[in-house]
C-alpha atoms as a PDB file:
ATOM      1  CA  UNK A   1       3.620   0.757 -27.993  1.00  0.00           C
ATOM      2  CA  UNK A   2       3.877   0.079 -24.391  1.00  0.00           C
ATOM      3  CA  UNK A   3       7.467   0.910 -22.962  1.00  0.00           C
ATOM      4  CA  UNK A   4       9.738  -1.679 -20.263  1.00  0.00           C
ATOM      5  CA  UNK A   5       8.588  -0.101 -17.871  1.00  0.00           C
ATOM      6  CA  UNK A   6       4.586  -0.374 -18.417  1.00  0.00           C
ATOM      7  CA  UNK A   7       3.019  -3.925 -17.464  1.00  0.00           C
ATOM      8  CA  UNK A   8       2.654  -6.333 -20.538  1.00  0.00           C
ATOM      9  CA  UNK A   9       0.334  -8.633 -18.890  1.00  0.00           C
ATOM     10  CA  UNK A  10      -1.654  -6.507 -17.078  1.00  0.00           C
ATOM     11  CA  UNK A  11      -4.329  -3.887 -18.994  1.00  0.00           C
ATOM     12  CA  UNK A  12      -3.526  -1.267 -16.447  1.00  0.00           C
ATOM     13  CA  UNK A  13      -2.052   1.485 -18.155  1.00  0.00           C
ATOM     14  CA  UNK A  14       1.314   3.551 -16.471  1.00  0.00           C
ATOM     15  CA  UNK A  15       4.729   3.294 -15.353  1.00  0.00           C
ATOM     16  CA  UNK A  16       4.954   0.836 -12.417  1.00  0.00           C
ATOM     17  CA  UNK A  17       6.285   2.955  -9.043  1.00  0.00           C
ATOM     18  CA  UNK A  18       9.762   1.679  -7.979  1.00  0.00           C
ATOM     19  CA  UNK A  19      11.184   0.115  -4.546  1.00  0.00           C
ATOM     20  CA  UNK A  20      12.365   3.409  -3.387  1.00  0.00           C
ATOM     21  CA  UNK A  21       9.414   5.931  -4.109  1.00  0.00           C
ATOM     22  CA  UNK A  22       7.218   3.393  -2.510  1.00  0.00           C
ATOM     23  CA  UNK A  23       9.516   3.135   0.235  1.00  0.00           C
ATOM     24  CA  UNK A  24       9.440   7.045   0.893  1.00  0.00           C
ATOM     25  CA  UNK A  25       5.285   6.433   0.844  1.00  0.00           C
ATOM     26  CA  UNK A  26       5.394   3.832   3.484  1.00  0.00           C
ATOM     27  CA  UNK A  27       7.735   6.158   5.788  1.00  0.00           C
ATOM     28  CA  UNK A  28       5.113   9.279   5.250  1.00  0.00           C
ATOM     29  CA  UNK A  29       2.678   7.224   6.580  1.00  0.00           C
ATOM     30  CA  UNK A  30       4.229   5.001   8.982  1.00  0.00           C
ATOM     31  CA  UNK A  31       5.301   9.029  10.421  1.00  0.00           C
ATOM     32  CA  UNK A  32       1.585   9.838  10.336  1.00  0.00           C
ATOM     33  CA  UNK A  33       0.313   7.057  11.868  1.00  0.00           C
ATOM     34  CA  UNK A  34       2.856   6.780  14.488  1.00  0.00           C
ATOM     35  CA  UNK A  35       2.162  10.427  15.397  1.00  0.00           C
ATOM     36  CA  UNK A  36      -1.429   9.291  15.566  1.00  0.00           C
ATOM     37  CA  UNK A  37      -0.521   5.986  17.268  1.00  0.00           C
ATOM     38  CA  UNK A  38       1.396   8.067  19.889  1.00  0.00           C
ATOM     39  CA  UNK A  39      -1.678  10.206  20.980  1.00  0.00           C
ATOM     40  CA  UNK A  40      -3.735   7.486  21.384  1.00  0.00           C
ATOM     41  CA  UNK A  41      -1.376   5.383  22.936  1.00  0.00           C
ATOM     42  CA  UNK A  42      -1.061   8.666  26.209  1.00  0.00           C
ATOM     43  CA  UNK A  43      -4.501   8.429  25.372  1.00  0.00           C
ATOM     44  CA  UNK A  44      -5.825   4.904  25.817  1.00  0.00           C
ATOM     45  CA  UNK A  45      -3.237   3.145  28.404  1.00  0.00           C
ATOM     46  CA  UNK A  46      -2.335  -0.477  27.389  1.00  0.00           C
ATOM     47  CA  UNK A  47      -4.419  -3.282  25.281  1.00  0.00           C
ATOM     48  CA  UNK A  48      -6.728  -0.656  24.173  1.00  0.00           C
ATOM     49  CA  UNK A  49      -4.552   1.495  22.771  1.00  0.00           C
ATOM     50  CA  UNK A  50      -2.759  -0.673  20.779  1.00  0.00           C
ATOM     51  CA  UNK A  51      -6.331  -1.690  19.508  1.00  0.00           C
ATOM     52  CA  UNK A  52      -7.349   1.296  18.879  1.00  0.00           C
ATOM     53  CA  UNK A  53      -4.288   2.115  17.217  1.00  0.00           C
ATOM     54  CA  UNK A  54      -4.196  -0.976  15.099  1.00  0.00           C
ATOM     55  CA  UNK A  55      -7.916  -0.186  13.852  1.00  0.00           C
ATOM     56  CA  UNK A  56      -6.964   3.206  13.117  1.00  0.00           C
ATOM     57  CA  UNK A  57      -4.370   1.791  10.684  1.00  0.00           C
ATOM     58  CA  UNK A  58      -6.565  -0.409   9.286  1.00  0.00           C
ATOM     59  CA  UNK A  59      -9.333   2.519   7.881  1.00  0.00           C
ATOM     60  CA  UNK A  60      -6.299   4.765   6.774  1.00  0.00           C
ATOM     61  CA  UNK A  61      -5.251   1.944   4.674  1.00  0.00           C
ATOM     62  CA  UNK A  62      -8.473   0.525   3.701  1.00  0.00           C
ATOM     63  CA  UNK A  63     -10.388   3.645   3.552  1.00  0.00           C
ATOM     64  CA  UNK A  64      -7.748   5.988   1.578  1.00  0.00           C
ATOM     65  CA  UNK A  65      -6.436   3.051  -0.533  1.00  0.00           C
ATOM     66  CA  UNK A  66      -9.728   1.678  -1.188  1.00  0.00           C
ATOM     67  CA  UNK A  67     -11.282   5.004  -2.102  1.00  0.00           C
ATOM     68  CA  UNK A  68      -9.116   7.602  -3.623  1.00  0.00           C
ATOM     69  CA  UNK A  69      -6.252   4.864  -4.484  1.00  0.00           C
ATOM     70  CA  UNK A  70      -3.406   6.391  -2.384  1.00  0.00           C
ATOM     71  CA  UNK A  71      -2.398   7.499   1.407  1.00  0.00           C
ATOM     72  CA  UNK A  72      -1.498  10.777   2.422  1.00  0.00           C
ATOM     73  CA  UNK A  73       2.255   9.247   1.954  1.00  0.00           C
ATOM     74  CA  UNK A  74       1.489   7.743  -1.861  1.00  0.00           C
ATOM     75  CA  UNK A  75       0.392  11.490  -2.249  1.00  0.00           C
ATOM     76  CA  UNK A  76       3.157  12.593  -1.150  1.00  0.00           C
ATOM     77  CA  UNK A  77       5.557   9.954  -2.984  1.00  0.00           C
ATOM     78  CA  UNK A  78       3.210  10.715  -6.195  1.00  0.00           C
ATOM     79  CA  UNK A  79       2.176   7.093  -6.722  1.00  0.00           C
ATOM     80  CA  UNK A  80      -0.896   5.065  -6.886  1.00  0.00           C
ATOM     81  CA  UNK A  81      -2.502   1.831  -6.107  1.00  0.00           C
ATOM     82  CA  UNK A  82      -4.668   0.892  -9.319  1.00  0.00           C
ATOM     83  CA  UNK A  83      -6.621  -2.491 -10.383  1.00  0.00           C
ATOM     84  CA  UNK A  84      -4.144  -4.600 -12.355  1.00  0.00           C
ATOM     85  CA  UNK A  85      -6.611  -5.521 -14.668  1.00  0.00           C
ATOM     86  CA  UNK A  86      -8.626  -2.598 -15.354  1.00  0.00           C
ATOM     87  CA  UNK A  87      -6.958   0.235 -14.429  1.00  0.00           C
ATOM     88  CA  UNK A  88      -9.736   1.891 -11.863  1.00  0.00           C
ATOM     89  CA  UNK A  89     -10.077   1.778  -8.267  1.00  0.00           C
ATOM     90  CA  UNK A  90      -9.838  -1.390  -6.261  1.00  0.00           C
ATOM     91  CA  UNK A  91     -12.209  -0.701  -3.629  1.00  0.00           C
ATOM     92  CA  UNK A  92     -12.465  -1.251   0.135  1.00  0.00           C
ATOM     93  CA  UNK A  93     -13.022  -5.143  -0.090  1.00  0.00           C
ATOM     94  CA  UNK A  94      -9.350  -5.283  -1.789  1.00  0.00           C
ATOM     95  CA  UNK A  95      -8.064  -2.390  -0.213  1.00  0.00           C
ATOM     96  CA  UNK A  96      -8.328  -4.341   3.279  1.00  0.00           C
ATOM     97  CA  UNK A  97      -7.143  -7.980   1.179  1.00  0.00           C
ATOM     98  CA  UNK A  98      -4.184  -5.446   0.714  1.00  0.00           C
ATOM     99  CA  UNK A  99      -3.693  -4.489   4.278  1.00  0.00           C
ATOM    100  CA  UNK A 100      -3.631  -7.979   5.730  1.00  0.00           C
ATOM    101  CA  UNK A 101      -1.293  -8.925   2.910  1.00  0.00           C
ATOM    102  CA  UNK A 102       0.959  -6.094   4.327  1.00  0.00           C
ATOM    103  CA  UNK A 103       1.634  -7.931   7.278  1.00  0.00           C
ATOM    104  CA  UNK A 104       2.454 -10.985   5.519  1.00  0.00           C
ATOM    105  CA  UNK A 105       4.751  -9.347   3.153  1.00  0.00           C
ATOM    106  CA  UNK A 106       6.296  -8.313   6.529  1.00  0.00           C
ATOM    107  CA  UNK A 107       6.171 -11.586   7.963  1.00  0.00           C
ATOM    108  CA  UNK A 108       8.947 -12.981   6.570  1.00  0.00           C
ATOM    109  CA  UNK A 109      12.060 -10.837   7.005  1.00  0.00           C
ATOM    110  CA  UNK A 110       9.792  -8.238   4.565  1.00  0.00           C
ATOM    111  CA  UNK A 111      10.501 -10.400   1.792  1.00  0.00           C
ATOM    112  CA  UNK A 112       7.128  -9.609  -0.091  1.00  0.00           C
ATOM    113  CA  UNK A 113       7.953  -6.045  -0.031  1.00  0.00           C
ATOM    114  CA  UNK A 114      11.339  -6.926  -1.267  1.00  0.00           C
ATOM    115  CA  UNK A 115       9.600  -8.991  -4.096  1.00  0.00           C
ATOM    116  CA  UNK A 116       8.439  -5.984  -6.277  1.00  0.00           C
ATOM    117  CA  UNK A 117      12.546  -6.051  -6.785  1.00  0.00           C
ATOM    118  CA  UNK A 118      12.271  -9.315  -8.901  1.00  0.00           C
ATOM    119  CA  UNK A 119       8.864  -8.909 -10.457  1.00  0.00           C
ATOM    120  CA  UNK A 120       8.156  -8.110 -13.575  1.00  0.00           C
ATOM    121  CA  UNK A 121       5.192  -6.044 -12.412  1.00  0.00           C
ATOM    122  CA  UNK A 122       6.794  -4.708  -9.954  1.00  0.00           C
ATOM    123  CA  UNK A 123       4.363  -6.147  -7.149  1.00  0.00           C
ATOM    124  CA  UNK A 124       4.682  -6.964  -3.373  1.00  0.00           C
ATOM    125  CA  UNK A 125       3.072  -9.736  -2.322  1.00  0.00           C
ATOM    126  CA  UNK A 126       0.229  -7.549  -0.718  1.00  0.00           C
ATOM    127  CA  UNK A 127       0.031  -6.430  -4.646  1.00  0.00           C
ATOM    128  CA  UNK A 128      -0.489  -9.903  -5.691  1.00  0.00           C
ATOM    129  CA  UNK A 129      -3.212 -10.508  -3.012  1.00  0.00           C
ATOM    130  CA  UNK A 130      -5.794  -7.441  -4.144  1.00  0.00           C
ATOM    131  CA  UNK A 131      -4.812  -8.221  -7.789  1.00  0.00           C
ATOM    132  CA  UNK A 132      -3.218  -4.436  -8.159  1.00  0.00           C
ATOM    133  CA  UNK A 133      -0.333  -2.575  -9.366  1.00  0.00           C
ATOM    134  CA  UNK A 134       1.058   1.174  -8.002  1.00  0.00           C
ATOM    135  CA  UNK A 135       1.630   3.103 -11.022  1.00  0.00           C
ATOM    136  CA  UNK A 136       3.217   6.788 -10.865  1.00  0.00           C
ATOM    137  CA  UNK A 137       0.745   9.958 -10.826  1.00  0.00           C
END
């Protein structure tokens, strides 16, 4: 019998990761990539390092997210980003539908990260976009 706080419309199995622990993920890695950001930024003057940066976050994101399911800060936060409907990995197609989603989520005052609040599912609107869920590890 699947507890309250286990999806009941989804097939993915595993308690859904709350606003807080995700939170704490997104400020490991907004540290790490800020750090990383920084170098290239005394690095690469101007335009190009903000490019560079940007692309940078976009294979952290896509790469880790898409691969192993979770960022060095979903490690960290013990969380992880799993297909809604099956359960497995989502991939680097979805992993990067994620990333842009992100930024919308962002857009608007960050009121699709402050969806998950309201949700049954407990999803952001990035969530909603690549069709996953992040469960607990």
């Amino acid at each position: 019998m699947a507890s309250a706080t286990e999806a009941s419309a989804g097939t993915a199995s595993g308690a859904r990761a709350g606003f807080f622990v995700r939170l704490a993920g997104l400020l490991v890695d907004g540290i790490v990539l800020g750090i990383v950001g920084t170098v290239l930024g005394l690095i690469f003057k101007g335009v190009a390092g903000s490019l560079i940066s940007l692309l940078v976050g976009l294979l952290y994101f896509t790469l880790l997210v898409g691969g192993r399911g979770q960022t060095v800060g979903m490690g960290a936060a013990r969380v992880r980003v799993i297909d809604k409907d099956g359960g497995g990995e989502i991939g680097y197609g979805r992993a990067f539908v994620r990333w842009i989603g992100m930024y919308i989520s962002a857009l608007f005052i960050f009121l699709g990260y402050f969806w998950m609040l309201w949700d049954g599912e407990n999803q952001c609107w990035h969530d909603k976009m690549a069709n996953d869920v992040v469960v607990r590890v």
